[in-house]
Each structure stands twice: as structure tokens, then as C-alpha cells.
C-alpha atoms as a PDB file:
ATOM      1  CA  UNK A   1      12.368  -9.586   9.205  1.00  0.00           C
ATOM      2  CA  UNK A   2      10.072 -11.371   6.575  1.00  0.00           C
ATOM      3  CA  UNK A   3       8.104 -10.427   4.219  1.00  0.00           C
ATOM      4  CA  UNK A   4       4.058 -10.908   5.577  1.00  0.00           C
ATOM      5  CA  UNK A   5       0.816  -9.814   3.058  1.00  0.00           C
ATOM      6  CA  UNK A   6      -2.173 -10.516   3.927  1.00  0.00           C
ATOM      7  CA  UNK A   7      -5.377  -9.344   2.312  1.00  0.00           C
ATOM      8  CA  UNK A   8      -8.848  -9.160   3.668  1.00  0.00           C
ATOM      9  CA  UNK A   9     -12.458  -7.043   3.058  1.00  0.00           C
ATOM     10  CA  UNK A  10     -13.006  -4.907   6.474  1.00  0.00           C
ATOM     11  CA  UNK A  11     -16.129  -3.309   4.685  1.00  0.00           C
ATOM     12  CA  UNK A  12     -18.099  -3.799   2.359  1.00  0.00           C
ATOM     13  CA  UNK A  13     -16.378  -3.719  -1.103  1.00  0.00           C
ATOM     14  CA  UNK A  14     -12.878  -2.336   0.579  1.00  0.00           C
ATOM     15  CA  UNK A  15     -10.030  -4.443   0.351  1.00  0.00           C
ATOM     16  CA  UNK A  16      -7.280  -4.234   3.421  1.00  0.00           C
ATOM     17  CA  UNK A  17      -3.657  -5.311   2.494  1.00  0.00           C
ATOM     18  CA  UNK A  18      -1.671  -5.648   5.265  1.00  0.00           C
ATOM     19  CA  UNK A  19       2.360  -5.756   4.770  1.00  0.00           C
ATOM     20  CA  UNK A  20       4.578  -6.348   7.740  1.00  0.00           C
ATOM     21  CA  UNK A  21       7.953  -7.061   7.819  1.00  0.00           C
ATOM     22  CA  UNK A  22      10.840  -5.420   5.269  1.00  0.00           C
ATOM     23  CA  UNK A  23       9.586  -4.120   2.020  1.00  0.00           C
ATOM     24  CA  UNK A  24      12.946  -4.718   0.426  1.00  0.00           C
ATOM     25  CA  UNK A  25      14.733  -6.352  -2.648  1.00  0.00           C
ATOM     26  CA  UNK A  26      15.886  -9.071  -0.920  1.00  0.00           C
ATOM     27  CA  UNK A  27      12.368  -9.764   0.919  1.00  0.00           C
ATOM     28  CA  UNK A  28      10.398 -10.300  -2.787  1.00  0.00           C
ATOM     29  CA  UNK A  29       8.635  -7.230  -3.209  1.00  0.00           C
ATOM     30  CA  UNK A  30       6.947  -8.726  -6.480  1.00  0.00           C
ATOM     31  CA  UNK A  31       4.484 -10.604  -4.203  1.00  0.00           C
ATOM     32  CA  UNK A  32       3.101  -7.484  -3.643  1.00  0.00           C
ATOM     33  CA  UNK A  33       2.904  -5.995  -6.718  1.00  0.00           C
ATOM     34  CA  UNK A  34       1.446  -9.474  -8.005  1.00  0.00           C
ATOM     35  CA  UNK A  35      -1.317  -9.266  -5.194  1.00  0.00           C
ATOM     36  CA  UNK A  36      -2.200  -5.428  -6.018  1.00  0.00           C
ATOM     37  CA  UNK A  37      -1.821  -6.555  -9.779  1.00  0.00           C
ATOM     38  CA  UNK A  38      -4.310  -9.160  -9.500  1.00  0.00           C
ATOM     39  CA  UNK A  39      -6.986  -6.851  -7.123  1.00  0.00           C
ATOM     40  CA  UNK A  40      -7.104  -4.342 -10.261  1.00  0.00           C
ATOM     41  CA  UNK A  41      -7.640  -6.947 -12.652  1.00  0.00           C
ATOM     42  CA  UNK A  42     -10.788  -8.602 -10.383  1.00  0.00           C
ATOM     43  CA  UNK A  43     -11.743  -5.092 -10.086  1.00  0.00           C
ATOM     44  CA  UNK A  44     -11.187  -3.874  -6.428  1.00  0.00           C
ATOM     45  CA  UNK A  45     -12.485  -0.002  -6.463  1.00  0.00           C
ATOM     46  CA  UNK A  46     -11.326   0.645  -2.932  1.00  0.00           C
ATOM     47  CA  UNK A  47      -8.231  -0.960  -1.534  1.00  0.00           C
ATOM     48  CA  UNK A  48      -6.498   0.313   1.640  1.00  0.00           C
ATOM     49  CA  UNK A  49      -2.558  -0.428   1.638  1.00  0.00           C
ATOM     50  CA  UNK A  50      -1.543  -0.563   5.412  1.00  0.00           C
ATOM     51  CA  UNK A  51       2.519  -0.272   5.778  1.00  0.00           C
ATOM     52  CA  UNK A  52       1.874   0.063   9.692  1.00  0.00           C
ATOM     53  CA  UNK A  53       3.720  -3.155  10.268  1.00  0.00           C
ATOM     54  CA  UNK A  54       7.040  -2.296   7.840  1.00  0.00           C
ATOM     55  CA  UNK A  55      10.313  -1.787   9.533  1.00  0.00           C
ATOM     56  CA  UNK A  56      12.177  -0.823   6.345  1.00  0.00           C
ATOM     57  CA  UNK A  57      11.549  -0.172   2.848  1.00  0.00           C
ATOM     58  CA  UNK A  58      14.062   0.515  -0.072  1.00  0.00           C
ATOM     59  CA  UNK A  59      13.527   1.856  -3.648  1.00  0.00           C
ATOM     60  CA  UNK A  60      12.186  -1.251  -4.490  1.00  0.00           C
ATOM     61  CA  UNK A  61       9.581  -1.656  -2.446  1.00  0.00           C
ATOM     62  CA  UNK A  62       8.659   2.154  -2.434  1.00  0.00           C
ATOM     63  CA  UNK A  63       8.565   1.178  -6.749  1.00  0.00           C
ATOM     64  CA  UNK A  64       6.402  -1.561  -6.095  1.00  0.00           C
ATOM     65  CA  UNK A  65       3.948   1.244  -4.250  1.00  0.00           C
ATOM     66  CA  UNK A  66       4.504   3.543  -6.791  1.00  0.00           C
ATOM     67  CA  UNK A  67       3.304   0.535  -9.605  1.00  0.00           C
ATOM     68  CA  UNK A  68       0.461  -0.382  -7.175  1.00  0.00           C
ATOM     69  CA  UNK A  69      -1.164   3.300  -7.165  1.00  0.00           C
ATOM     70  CA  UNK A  70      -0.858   3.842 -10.510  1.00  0.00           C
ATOM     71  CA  UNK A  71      -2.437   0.710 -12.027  1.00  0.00           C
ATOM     72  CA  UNK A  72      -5.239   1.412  -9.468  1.00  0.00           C
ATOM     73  CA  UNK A  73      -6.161   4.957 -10.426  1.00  0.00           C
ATOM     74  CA  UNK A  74      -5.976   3.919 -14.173  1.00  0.00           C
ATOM     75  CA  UNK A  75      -8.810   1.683 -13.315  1.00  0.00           C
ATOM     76  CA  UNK A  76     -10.482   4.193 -11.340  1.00  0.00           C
ATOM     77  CA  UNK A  77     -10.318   2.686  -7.961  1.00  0.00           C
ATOM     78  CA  UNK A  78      -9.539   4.600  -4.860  1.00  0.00           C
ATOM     79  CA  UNK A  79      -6.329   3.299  -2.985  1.00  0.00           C
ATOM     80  CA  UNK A  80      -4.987   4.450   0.098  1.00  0.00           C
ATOM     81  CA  UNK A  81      -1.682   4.296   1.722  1.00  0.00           C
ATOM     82  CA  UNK A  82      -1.507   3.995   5.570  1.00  0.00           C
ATOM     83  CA  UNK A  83       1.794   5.081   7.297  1.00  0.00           C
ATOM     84  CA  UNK A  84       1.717   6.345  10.657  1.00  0.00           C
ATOM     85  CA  UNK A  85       4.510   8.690  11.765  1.00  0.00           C
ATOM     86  CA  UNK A  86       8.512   7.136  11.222  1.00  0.00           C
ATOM     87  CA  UNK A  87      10.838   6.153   9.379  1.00  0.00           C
ATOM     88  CA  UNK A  88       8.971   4.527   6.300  1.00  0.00           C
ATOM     89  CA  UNK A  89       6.995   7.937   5.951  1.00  0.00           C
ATOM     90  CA  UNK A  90       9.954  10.197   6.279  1.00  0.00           C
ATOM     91  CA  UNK A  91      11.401   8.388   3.005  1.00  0.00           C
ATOM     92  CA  UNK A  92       8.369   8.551   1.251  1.00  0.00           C
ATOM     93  CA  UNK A  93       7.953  12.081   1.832  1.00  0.00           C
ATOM     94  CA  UNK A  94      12.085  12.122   0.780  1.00  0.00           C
ATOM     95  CA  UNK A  95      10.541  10.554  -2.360  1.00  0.00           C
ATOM     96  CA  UNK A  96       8.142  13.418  -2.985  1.00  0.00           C
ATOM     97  CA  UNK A  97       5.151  10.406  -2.237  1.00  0.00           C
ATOM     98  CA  UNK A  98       3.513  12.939  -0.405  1.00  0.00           C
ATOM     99  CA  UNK A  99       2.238  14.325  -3.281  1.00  0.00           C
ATOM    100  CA  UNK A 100       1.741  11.474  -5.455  1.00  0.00           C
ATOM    101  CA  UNK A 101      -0.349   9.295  -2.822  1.00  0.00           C
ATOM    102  CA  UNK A 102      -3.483   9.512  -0.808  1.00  0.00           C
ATOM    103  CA  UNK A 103      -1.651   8.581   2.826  1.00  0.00           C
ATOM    104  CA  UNK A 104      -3.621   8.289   6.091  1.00  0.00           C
ATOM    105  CA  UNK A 105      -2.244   7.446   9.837  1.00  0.00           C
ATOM    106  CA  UNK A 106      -4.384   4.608  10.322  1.00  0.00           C
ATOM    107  CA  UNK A 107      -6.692   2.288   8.906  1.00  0.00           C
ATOM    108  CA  UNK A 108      -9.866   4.043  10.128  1.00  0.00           C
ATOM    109  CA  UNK A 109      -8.794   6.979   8.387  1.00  0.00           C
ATOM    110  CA  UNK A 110      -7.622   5.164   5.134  1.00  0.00           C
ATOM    111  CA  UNK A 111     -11.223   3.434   5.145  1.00  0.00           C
ATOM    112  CA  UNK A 112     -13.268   7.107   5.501  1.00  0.00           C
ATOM    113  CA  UNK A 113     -11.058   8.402   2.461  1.00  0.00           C
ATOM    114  CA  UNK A 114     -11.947   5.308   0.345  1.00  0.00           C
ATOM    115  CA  UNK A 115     -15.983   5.551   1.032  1.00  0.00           C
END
């Protein structure tokens, strides 16, 4: 399956980035890591990251995640990862992401921990 981001405000100053598809090295994970690059620099302070529509993610993509929270929280902006129960949160949890990331089951969720 494709690759699919797309980006959109739900609320007021939150920023919803929607991936669907597979989050792998041979879908062009960069185009997300561009995307979240360029949110930081315009100076999004609350972005939600909603991997509800991914049907597979490898090391690369789960990097590209990893890149993504961490230029966000060294600009002080709140980012949240939404992964409802499956396989994409079992390996993130296999990654010890658990810890690392701020992840919520859905986007409501995601948006209450970003306000």
C-alpha cells in the first residue's frame, strides 16, 4: 500500500498529520520527516501524529518517528502519537517507544493531551 500524509489544523493552533498506508523504506519515509521537519521550523507547538491508517512500519519509518519527536520537544512543542491497539503499537512498544513517546488511541485523546 502507498504512502498517504496529509496535514490539517482540527483546532485551533493543533496540527493533525495523518499517515496511511506502509511506513516503510521502500514507501519514502523522508516525506514525513520533511513534513514534521518543516512544522518545527514554522513553529507548530502542538502537532498530533495519527498512525491509525498504517498497515506496516519498519525501522525506518519507526526512525523517522523517533526524528519527528525529538526535533519537536527541542522546540518545545507538544506532539502526540496516535496508535490504536495492533500490530504497529506492539513494535513500538518492542522498540521501548512506550516510554519515549506521548501515545494516545485516538485522535480525541491525542488532541486533550496536546491542549
Amino acid at each position: 500500500m502507498l504512502l498517504q500524509i496529509n496535514e490539517r489544523k482540527i483546532e485551533p493552533g493543533i496540527v493533525h498529520v495523518e499517515v496511511m498506508g506502509s511506513l516503510t523504506i521502500e514507501r519514502d519515509p523522508q516525506r514525513l520527516e520533511v513534513l514534521t521537519s518543516e512544522l518545527a521550523e514554522q513553529g507548530a507547538s502542538k502537532v498530533i501524529l495519527d498512525l491509525t491508517g498504517v498497515v506496516h512500519i519498519d525501522s525506518s519509518g519507526i526512525g523517522v518517528i523517533v526524528v519527528s519527536s525529538g526535533r519537536f520537544k527541542e522546540a518545545g512543542s507538544r506532539f502526540v502519537v496516535v496508535v490504536p491497539e495492533g500490530r504497529v503499537l506492539q513494535l513500538l512498544k518492542r522498540a521501548g517507544l512506550d516510554g519515549l513517546l506521548t501515545i494516545s488511541d485516538t485522535v480525541q485523546a491525542a488532541a486533550a493531551a496536546v491542549a
